[in-house]
Protein backbone atom coordinates (compact mmCIF):
# COMPACT_ATOMS: atom_id res chain seq x y z
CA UNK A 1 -3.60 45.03 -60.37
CA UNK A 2 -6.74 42.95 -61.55
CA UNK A 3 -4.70 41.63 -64.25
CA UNK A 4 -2.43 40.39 -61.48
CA UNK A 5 -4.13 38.89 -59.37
CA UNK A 6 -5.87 36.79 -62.38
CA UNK A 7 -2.48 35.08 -62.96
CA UNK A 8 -2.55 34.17 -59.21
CA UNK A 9 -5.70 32.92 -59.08
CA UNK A 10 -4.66 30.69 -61.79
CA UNK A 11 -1.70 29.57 -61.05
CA UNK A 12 -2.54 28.38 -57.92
CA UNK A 13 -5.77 26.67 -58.83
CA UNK A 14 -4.25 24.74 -61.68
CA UNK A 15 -5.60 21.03 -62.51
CA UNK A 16 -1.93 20.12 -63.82
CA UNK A 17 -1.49 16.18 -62.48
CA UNK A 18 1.37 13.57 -63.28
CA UNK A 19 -1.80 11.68 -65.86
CA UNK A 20 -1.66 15.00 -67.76
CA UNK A 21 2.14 14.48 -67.65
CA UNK A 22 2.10 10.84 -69.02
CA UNK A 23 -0.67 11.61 -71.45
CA UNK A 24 1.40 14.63 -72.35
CA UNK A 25 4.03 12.10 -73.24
CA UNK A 26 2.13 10.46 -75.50
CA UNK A 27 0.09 12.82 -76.77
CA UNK A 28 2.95 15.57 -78.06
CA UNK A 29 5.15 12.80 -79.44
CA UNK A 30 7.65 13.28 -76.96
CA UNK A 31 10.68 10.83 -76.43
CA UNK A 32 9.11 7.49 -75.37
CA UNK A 33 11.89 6.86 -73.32
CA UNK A 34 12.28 9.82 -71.46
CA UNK A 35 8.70 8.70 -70.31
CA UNK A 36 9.09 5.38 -69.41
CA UNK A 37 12.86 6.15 -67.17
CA UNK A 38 9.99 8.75 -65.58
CA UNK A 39 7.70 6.15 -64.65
CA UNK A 40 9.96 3.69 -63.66
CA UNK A 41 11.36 5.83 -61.28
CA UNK A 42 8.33 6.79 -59.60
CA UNK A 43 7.41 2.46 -59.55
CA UNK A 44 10.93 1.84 -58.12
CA UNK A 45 11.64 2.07 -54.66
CA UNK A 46 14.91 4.41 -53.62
CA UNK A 47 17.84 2.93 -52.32
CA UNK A 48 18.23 3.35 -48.40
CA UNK A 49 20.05 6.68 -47.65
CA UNK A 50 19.54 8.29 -50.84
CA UNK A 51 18.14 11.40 -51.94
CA UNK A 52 14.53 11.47 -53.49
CA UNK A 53 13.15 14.42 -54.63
CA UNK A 54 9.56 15.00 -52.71
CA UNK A 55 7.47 14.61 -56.80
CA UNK A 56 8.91 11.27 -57.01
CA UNK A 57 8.29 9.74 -53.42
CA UNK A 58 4.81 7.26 -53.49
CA UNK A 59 1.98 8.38 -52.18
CA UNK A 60 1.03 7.40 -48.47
CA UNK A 61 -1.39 4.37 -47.57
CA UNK A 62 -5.12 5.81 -47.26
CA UNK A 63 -6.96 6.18 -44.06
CA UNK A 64 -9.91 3.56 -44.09
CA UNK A 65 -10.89 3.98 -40.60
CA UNK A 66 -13.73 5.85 -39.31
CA UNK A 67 -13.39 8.80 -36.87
CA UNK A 68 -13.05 7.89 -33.37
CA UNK A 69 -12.53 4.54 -34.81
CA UNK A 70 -9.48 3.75 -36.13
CA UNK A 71 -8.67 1.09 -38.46
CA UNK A 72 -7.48 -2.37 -36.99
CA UNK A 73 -3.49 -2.63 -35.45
CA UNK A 74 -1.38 -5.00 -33.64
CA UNK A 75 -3.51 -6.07 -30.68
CA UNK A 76 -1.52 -5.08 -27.63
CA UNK A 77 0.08 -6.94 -25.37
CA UNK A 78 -2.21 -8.91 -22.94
CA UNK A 79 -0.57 -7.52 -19.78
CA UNK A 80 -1.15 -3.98 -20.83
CA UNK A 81 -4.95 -4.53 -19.83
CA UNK A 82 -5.96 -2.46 -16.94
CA UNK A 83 -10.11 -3.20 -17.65
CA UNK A 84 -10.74 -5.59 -14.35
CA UNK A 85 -7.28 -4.22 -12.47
CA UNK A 86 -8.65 -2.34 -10.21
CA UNK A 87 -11.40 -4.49 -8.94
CA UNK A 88 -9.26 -7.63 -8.02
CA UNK A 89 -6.76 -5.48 -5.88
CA UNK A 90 -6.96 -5.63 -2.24
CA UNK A 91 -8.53 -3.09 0.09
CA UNK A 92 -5.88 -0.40 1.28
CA UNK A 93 -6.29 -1.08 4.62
CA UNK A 94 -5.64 -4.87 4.11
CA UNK A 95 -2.75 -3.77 2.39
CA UNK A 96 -1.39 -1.39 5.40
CA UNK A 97 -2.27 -4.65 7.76
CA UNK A 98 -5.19 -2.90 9.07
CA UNK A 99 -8.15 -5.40 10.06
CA UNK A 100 -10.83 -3.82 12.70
CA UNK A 101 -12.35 -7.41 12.86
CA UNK A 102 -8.66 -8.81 14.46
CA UNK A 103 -8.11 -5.70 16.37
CA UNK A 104 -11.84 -6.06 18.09
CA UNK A 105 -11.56 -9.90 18.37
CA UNK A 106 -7.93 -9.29 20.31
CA UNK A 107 -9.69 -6.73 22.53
CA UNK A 108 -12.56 -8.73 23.77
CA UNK A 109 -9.58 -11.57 24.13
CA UNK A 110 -7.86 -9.01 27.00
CA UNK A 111 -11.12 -7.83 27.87
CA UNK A 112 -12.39 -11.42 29.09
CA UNK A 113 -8.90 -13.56 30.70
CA UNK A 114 -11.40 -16.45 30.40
CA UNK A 115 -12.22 -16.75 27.36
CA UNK A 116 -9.96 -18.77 24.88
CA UNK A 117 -7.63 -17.31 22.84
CA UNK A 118 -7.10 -17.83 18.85
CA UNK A 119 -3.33 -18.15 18.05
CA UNK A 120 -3.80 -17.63 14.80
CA UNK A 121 -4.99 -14.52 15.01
CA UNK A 122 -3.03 -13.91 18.28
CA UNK A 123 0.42 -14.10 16.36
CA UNK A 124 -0.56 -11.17 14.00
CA UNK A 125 2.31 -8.71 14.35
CA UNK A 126 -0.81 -5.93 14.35
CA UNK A 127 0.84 -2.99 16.20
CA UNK A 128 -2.37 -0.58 15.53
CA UNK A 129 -4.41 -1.47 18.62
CA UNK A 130 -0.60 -1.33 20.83
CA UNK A 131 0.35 2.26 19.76
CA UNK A 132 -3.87 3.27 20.55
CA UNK A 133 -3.36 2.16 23.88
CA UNK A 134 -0.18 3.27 24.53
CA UNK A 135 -1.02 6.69 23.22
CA UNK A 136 -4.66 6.90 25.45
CA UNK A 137 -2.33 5.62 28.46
CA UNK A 138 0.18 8.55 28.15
CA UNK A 139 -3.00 11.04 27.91
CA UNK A 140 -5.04 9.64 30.85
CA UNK A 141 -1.27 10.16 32.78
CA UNK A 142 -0.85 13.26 31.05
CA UNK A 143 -4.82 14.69 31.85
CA UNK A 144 -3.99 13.53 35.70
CA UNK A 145 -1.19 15.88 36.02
CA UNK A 146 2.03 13.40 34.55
CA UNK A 147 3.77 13.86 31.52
CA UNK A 148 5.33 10.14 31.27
CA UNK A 149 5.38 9.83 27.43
CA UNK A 150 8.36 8.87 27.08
CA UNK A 151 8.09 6.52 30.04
CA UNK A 152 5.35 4.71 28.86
CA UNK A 153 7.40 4.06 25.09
CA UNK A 154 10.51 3.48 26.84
CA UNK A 155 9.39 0.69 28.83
CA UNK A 156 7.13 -0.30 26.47
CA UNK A 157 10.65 -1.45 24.71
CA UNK A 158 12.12 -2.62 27.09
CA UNK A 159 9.93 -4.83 28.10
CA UNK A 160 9.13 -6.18 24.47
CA UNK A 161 12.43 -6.75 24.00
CA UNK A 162 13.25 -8.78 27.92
CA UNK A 163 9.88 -10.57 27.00
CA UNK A 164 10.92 -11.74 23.42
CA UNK A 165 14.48 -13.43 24.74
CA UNK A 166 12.86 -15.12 27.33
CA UNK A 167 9.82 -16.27 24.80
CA UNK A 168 12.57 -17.62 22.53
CA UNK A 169 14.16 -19.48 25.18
CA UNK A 170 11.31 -21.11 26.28
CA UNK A 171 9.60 -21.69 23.12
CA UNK A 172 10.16 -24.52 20.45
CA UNK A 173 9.20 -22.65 17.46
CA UNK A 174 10.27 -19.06 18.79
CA UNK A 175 8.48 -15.72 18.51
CA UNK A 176 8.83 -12.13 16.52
CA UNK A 177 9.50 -8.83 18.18
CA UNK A 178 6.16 -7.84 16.46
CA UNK A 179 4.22 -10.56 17.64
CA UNK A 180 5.55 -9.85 21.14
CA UNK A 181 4.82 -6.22 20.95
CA UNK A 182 1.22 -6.43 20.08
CA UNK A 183 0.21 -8.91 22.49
CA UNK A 184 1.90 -7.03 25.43
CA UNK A 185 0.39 -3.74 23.87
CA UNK A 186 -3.22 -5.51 23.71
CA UNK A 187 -2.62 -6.52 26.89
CA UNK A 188 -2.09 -2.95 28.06
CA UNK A 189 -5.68 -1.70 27.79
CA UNK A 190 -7.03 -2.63 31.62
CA UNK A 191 -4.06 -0.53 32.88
CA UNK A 192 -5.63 2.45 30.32
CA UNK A 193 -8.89 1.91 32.83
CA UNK A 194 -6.61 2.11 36.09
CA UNK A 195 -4.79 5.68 34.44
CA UNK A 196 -8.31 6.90 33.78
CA UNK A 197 -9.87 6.09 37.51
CA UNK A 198 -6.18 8.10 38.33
CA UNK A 199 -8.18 11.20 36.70
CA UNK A 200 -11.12 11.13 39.03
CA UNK A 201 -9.74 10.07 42.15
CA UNK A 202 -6.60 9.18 44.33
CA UNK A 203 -4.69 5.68 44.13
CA UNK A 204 -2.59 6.41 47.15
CA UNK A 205 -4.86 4.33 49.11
CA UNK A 206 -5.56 0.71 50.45
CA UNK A 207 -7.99 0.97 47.78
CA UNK A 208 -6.30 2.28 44.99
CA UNK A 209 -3.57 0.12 45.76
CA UNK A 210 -6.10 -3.22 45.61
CA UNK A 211 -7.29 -2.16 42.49
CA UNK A 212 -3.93 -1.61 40.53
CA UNK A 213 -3.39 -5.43 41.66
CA UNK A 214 -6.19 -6.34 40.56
CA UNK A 215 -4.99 -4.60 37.09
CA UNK A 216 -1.82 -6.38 36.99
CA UNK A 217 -3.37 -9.59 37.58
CA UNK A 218 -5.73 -8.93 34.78
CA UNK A 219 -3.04 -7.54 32.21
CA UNK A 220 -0.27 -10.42 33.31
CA UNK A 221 -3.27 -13.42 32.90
CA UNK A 222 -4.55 -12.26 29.59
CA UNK A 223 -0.76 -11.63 28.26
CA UNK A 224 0.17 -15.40 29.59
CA UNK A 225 -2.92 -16.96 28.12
CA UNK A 226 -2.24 -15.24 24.69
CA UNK A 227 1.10 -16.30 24.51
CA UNK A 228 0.42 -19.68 25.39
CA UNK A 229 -2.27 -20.10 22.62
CA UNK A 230 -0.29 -18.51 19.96
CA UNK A 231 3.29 -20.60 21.22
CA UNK A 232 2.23 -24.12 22.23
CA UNK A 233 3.43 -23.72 25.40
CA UNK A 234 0.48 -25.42 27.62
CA UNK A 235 1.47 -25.78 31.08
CA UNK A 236 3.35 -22.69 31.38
CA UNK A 237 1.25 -19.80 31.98
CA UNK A 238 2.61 -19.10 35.20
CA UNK A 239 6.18 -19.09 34.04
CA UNK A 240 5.04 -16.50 31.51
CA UNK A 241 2.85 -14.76 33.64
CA UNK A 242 5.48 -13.93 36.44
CA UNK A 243 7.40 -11.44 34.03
CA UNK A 244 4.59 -10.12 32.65
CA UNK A 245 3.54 -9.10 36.11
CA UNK A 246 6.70 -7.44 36.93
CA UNK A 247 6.18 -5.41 33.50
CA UNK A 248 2.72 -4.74 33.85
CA UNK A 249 3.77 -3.40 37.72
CA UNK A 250 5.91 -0.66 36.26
CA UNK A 251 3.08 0.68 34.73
CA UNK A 252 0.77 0.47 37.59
CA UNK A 253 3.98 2.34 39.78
CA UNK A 254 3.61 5.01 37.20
CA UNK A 255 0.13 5.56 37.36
CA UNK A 256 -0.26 5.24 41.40
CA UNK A 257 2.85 7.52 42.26
């Protein structure tokens, strides 16, 4: 057993290199050209597609790089950088069309009928603030006692829709369904303060019934002023204003009765 595990050990541990080969060659007086068909073989590349025994292939190119730093390549590409990507794209809420500056700037615009409108801001198609108000309208109904959800969207559309054929007629440069949309949605925040004074007390009255006109006066002259900004159309407000009124009276119906 010792004795075989000896020839193991050397056998596998031989020093036995192609040198010794070649030296073997010339050393043992073997036939010089049996050595040199040898070494031209192994200086020769093979011929595409044929077979080369494994002992006669070249050895592979060295690694001369370092670890974790590998030796030099073909640069990549310059649009495969991603090192400053991130930094020059947009915020995501620019990218959704979100901008809490416009939506507060078109509040305070309904808020105050007197003050002057920006068009360019005014002909956003933003429908954020519309579907908030729209939304705390149908809850102030809902917390007085009316479910009129549907109501509210359904008119909602109807309304942007009568409102954007008669814009278009009017108009020069015509108007988008989004653009009408938000303004009449902005617009609809004073009736959101007539649904909520619904929740603490009765509009059935001479009172309540001054005070939703007084709403629809405020939502109709802040819609007409908007849309006159944002459309060129000095001179007539009160052409716009009329339908808004009539739209912006639905609402108030809903939220008296």
């Amino acid at each position: 057993m010792s004795n075989f595990d000896q020839f193991q050990f050397d056998f596998y541990q031989s020093n036995y290199t192609i040198e010794d080969q070649e030296e073997g060659c010339d050393s043992y007086g073997s036939d010089k050209s049996l050595c040199e068909s040898r070494t031209s073989q192994r200086e020769k590349p093979p011929a595409a597609g044929a077979f080369v025994p494994a002992d006669v292939l070249p050895c592979p190119r060295t690694y001369t790089g370092q670890v974790l730093q590998p030796a030099c390549g073909p640069a990549a590409p310059p649009h495969l950088g991603y090192g400053d990507g991130f930094d020059e794209e947009p915020p995501l809420l620019e990218e959704l069309g979100i901008n809490f500056e416009h939506i507060w700037q078109k509040t305070l615009t309904v808020l105050n009928p007197m003050k002057p409108a920006d068009g360019s801001i005014m002909n956003e198609t933003d429908l954020t603030g519309p579907m908030v108000f729209c939304l705390a309208l149908g809850a102030t109904l809902l917390m007085a006692g009316k479910i009129h959800f549907g109501y509210v969207y359904g008119m909602s559309a109807m309304g942007c829709l009568a409102m954007h054929a008669l814009l278009n007629l009017m108009s020069v440069s015509g108007v988008s369904h989004g653009c009408v949309a938000s303004v009449l949605g902005y617009c609809l925040l004073p009736m959101v303060i007539l649904s909520s004074s619904a929740v603490v007390f009765s509009l059935q009255g001479i009172s309540g019934t001054v005070f939703a006109l007084f709403i629809i006066g405020w939502c109709s002259l802040s819609a007409s002023k908007i849309f006159t900004s944002a459309l060129a159309m000095e001179g007539q407000q009160l052409l716009i204003a009329y339908p808004c009124a009539l739209l912006y009276g639905l609402f108030a119906l809903l939220t008296v009765f």
